[in-house]
PDB file of N, CA and C in Angstrom:
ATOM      1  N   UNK A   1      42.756 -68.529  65.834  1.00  0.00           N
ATOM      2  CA  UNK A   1      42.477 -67.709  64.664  1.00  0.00           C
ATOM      3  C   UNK A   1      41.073 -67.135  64.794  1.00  0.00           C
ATOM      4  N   UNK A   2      40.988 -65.585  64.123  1.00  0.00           N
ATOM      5  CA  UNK A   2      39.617 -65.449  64.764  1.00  0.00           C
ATOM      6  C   UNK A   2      39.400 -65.418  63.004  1.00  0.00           C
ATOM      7  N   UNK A   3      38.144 -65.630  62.829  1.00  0.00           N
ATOM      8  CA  UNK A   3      37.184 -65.432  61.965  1.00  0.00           C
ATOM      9  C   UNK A   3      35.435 -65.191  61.975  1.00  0.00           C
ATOM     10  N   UNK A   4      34.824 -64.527  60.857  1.00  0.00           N
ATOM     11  CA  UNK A   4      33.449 -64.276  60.730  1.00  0.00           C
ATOM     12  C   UNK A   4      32.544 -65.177  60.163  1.00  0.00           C
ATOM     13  N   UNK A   5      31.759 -65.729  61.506  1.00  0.00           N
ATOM     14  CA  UNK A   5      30.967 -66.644  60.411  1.00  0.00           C
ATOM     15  C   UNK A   5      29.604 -66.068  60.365  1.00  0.00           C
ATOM     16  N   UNK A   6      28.575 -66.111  59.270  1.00  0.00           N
ATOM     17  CA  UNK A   6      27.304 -66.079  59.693  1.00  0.00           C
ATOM     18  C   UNK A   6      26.317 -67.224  59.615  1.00  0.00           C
ATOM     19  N   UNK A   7      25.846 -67.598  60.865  1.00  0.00           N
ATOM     20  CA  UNK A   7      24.978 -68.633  61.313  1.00  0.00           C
ATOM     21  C   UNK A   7      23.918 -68.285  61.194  1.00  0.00           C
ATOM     22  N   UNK A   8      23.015 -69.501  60.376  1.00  0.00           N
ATOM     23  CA  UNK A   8      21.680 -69.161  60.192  1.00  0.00           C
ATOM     24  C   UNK A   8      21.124 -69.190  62.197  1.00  0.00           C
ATOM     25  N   UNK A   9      19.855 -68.580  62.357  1.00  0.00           N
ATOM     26  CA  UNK A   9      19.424 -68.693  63.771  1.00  0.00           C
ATOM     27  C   UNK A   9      19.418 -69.549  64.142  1.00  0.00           C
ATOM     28  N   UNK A  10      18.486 -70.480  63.438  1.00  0.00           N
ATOM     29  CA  UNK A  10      18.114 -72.242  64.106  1.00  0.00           C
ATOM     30  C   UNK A  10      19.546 -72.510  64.608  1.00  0.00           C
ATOM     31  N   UNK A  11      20.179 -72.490  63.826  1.00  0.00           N
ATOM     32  CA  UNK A  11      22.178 -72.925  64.214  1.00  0.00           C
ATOM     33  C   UNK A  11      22.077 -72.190  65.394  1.00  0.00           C
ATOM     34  N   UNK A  12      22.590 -71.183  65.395  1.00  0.00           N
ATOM     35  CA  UNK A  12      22.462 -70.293  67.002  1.00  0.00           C
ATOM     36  C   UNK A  12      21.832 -70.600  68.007  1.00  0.00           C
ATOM     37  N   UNK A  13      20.662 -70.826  67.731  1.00  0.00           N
ATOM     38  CA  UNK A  13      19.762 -71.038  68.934  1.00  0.00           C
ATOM     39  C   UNK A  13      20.270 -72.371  69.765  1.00  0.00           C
ATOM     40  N   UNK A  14      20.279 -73.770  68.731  1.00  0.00           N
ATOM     41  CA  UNK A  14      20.926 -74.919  69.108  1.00  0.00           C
ATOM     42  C   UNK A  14      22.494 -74.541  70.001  1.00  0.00           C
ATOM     43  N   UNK A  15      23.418 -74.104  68.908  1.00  0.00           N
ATOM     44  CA  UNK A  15      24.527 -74.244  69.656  1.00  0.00           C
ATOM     45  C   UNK A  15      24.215 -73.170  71.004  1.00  0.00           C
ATOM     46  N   UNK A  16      23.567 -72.429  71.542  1.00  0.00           N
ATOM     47  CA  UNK A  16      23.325 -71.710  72.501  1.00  0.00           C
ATOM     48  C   UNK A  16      23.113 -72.466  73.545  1.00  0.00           C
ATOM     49  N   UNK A  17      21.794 -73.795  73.262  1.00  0.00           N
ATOM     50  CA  UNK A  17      20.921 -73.890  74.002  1.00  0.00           C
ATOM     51  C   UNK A  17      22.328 -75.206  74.403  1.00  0.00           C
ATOM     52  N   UNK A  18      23.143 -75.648  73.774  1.00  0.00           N
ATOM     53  CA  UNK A  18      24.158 -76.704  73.892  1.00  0.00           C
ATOM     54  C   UNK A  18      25.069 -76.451  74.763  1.00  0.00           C
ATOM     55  N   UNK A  19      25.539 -75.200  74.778  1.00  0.00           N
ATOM     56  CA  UNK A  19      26.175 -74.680  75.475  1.00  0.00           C
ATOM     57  C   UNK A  19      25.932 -73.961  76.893  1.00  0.00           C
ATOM     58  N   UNK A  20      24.752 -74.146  76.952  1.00  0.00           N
ATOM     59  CA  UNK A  20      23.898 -73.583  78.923  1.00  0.00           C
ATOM     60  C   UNK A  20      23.468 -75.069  79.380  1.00  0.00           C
ATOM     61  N   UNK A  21      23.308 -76.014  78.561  1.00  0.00           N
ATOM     62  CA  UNK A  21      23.393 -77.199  79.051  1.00  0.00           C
ATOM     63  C   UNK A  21      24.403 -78.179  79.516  1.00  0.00           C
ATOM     64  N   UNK A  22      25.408 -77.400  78.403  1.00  0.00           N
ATOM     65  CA  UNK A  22      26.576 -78.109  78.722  1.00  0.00           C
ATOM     66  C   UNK A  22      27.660 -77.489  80.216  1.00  0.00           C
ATOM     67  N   UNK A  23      26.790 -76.517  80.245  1.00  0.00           N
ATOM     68  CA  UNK A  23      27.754 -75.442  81.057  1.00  0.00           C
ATOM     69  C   UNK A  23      29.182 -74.919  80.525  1.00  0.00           C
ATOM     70  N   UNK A  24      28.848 -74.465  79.253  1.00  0.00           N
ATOM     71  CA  UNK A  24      30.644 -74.586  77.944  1.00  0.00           C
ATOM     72  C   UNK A  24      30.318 -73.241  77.153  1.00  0.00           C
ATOM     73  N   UNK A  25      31.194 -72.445  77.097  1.00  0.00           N
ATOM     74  CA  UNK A  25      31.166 -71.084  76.644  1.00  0.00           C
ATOM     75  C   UNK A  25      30.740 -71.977  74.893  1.00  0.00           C
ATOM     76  N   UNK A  26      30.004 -70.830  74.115  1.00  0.00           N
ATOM     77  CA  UNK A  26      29.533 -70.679  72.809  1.00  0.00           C
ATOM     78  C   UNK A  26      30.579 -71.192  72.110  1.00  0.00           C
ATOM     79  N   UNK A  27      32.143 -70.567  72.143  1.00  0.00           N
ATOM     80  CA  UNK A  27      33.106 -70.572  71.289  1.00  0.00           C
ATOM     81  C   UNK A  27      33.467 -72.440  71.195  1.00  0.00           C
ATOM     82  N   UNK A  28      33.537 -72.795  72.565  1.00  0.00           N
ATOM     83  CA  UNK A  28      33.664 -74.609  72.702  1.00  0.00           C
ATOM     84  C   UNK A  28      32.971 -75.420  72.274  1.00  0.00           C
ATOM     85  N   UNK A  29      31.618 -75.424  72.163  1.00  0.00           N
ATOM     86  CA  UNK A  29      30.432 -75.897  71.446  1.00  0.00           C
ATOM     87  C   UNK A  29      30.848 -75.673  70.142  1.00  0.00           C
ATOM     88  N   UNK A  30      30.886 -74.591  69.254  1.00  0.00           N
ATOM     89  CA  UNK A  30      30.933 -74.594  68.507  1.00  0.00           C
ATOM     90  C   UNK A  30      32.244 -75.157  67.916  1.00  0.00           C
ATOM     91  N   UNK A  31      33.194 -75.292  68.456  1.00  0.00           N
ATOM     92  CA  UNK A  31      34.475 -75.447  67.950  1.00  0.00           C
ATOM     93  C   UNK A  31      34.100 -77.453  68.221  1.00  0.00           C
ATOM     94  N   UNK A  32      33.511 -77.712  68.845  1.00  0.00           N
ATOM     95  CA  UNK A  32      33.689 -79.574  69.219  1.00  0.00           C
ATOM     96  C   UNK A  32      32.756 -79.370  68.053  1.00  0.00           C
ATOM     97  N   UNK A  33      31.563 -78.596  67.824  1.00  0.00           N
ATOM     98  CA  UNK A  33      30.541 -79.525  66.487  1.00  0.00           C
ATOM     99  C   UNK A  33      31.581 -79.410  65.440  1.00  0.00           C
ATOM    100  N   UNK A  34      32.141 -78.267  65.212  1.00  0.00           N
ATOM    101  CA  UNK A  34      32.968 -78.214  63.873  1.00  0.00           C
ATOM    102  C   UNK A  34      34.064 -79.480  63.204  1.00  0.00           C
ATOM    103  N   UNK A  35      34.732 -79.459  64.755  1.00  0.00           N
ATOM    104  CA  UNK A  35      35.648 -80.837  64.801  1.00  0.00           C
ATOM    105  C   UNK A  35      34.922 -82.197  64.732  1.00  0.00           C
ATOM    106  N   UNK A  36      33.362 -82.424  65.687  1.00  0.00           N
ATOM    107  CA  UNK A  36      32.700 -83.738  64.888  1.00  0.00           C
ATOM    108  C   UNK A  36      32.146 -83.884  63.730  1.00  0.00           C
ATOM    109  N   UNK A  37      31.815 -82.271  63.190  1.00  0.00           N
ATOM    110  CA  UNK A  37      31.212 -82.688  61.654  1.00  0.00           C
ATOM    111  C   UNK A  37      32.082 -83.167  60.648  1.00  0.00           C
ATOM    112  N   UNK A  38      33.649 -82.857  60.969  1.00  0.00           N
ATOM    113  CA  UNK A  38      34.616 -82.863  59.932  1.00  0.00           C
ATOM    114  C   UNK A  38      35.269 -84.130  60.232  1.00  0.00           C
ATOM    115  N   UNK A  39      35.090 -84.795  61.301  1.00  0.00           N
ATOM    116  CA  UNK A  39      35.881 -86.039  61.397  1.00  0.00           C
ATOM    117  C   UNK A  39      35.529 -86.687  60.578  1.00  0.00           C
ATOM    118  N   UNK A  40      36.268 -87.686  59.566  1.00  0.00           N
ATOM    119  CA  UNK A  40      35.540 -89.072  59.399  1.00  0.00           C
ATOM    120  C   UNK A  40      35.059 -90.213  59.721  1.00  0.00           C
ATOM    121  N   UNK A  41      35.677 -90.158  61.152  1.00  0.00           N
ATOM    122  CA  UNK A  41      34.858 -90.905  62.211  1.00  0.00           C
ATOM    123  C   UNK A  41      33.786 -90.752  62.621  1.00  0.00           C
ATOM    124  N   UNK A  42      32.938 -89.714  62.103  1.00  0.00           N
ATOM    125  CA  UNK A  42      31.793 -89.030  62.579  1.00  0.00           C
ATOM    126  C   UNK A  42      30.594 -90.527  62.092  1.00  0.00           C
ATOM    127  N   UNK A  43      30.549 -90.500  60.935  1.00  0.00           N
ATOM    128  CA  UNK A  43      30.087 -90.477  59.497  1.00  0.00           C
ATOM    129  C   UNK A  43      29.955 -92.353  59.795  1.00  0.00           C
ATOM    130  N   UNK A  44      31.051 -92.340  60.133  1.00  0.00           N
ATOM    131  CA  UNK A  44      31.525 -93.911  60.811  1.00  0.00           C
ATOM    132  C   UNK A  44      30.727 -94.622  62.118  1.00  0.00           C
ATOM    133  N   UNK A  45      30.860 -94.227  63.140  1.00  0.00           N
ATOM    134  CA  UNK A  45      30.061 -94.148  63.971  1.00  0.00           C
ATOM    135  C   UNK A  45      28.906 -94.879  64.548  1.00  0.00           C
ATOM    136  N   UNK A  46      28.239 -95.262  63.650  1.00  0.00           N
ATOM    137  CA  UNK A  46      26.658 -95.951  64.054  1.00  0.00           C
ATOM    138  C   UNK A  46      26.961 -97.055  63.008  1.00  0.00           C
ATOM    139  N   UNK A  47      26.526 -98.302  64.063  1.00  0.00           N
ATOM    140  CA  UNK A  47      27.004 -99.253  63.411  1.00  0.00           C
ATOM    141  C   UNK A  47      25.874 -99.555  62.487  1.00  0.00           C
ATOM    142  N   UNK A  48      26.293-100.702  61.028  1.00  0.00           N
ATOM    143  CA  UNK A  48      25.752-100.628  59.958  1.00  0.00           C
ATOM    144  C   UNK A  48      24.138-101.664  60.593  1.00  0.00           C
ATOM    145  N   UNK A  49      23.046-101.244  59.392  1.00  0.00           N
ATOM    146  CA  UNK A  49      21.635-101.947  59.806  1.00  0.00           C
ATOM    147  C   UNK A  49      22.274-102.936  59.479  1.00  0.00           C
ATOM    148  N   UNK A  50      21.348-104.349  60.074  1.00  0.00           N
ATOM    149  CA  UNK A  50      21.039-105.377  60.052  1.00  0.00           C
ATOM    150  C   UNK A  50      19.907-105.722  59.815  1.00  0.00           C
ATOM    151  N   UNK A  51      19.669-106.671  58.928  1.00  0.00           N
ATOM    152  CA  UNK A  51      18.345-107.268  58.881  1.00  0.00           C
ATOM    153  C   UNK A  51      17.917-108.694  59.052  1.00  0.00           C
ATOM    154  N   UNK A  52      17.392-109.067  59.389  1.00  0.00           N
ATOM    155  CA  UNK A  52      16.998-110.336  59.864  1.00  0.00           C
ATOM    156  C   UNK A  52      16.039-111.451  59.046  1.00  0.00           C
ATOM    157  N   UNK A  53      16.740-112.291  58.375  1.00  0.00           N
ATOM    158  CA  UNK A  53      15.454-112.686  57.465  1.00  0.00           C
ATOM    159  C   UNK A  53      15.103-114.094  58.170  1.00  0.00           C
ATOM    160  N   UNK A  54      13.752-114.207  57.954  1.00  0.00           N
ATOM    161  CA  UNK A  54      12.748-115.038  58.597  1.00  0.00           C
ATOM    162  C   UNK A  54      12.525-115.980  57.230  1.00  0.00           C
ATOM    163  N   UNK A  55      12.009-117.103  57.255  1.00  0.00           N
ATOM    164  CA  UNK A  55      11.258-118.097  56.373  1.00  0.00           C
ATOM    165  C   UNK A  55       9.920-117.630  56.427  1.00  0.00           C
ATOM    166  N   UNK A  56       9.627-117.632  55.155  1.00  0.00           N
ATOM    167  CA  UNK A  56       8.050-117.143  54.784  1.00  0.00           C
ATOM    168  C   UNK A  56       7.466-117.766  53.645  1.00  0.00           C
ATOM    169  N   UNK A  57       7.533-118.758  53.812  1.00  0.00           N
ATOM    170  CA  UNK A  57       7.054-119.756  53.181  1.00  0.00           C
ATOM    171  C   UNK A  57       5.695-119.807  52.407  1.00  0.00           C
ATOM    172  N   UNK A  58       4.906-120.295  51.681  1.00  0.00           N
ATOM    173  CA  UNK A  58       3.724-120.271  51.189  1.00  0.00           C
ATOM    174  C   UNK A  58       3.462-121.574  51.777  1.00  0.00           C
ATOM    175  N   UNK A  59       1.668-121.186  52.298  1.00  0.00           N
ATOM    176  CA  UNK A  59       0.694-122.082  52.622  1.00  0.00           C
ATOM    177  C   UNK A  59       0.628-123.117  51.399  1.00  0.00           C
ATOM    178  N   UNK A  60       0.012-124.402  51.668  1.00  0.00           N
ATOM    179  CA  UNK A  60       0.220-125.812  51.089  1.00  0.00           C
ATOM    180  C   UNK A  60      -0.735-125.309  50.086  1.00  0.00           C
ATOM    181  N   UNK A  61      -0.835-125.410  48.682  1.00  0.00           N
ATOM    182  CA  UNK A  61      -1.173-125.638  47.417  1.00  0.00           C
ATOM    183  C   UNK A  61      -1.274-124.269  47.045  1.00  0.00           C
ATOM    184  N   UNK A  62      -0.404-123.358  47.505  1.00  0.00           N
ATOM    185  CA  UNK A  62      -0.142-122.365  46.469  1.00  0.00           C
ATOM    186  C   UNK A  62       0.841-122.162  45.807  1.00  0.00           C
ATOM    187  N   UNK A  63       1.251-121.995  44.456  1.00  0.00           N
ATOM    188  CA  UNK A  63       1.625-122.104  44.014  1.00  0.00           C
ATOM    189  C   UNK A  63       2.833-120.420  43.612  1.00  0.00           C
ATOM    190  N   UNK A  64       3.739-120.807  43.784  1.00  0.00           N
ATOM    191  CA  UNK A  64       4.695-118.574  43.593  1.00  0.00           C
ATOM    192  C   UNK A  64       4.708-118.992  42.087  1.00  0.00           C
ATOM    193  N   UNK A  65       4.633-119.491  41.193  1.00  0.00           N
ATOM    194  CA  UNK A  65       4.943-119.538  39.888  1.00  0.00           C
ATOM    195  C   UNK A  65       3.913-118.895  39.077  1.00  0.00           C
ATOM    196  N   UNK A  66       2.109-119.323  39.386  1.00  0.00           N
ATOM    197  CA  UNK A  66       1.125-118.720  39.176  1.00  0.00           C
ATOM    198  C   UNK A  66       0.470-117.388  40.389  1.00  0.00           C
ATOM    199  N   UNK A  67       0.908-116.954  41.005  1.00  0.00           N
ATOM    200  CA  UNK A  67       0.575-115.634  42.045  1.00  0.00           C
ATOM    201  C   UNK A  67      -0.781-114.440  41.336  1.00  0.00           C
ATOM    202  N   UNK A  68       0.303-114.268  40.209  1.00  0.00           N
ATOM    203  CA  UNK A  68      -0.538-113.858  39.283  1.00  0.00           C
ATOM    204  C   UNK A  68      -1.926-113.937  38.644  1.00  0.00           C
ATOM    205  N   UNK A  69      -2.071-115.349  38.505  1.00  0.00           N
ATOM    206  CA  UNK A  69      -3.214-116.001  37.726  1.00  0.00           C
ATOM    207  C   UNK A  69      -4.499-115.402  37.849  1.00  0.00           C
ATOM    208  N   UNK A  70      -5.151-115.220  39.261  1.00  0.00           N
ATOM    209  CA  UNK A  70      -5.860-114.445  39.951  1.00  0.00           C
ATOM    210  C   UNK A  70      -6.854-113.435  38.894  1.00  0.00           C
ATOM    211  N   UNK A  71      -5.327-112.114  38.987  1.00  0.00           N
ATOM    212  CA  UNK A  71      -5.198-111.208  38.567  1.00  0.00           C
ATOM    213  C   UNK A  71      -5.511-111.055  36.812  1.00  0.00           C
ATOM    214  N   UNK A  72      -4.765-111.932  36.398  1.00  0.00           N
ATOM    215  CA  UNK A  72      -4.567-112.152  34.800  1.00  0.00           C
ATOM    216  C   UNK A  72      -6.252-112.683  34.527  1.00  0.00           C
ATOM    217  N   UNK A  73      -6.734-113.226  35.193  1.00  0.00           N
ATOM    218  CA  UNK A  73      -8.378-114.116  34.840  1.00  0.00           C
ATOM    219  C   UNK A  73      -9.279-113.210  35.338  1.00  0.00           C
ATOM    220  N   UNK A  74      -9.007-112.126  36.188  1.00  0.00           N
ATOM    221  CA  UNK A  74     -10.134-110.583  36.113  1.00  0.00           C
ATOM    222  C   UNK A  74     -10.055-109.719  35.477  1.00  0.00           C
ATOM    223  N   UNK A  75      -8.834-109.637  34.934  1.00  0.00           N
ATOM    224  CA  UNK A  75      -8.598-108.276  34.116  1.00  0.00           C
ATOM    225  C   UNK A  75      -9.396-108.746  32.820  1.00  0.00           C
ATOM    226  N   UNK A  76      -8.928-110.319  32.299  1.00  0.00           N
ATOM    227  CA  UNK A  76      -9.764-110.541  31.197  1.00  0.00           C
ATOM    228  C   UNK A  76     -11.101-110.532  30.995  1.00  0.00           C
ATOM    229  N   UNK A  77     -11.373-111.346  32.287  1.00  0.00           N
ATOM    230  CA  UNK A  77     -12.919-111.123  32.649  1.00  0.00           C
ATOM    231  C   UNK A  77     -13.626-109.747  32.432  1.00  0.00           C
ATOM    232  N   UNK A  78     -12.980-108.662  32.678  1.00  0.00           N
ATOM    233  CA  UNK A  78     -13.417-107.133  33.303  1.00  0.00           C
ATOM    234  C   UNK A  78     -13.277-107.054  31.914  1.00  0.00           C
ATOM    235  N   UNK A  79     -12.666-107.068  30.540  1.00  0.00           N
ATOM    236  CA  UNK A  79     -12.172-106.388  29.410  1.00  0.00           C
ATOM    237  C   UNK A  79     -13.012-106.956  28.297  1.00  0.00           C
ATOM    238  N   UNK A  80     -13.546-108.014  28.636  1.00  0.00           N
ATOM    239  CA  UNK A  80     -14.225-109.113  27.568  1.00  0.00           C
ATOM    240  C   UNK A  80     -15.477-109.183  28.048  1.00  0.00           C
ATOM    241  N   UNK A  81     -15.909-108.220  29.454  1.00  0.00           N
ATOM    242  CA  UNK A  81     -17.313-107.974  29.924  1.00  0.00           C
ATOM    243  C   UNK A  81     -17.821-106.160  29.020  1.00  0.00           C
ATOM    244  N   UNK A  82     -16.647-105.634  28.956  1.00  0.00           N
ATOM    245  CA  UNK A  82     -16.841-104.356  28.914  1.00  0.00           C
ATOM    246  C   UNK A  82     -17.693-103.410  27.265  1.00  0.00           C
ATOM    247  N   UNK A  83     -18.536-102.814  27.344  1.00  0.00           N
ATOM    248  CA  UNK A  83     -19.474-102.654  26.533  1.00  0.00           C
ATOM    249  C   UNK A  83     -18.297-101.591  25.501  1.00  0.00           C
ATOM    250  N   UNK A  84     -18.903-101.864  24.679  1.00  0.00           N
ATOM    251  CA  UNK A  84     -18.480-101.144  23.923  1.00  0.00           C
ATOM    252  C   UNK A  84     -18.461 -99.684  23.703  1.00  0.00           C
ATOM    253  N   UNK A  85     -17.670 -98.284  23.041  1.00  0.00           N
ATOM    254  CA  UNK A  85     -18.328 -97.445  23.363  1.00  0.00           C
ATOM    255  C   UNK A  85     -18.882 -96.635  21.802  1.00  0.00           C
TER     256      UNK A  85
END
């Protein structure tokens, strides 16, 4: 079937440069991207991330319940130092 498409350049240029590499007329390039963009196997493909979790433990007498505390005893500090205006 013939039809009109218009391709932005960047598109052109790629499928061009795909096709002198590939040694594959324009029309074949373009016709295999069309057929991998539309597969749903495409999409499928790369297998899913993995992540790896490690133990990360807290050093001996700290405490994750107070983390905070720190924080909470400067801000007061900083607010109960602060002059009036």
């Amino acid at each position: 079937m013939r039809t009109t498409l218009t391709l932005d350049d960047d598109v052109v240029d790629a499928l061009k440069e795909r096709a002198q590499r590939l040694d594959q007329s324009f029309k074949q390039v373009v016709n295999d991207a069309l057929r991998r963009g539309l597969s749903p196997v495409a999409a499928e493909s790369r297998p899913p991330y993995r992540v790896s979790p490690h133990h990360s433990g807290f050093r001996t007498g700290v405490d994750p319940l107070r983390l905070n505390q720190l924080n909470d005893e400067l801000q007061a500090d900083g607010f109960v130092s602060e002059e009036p205006k």
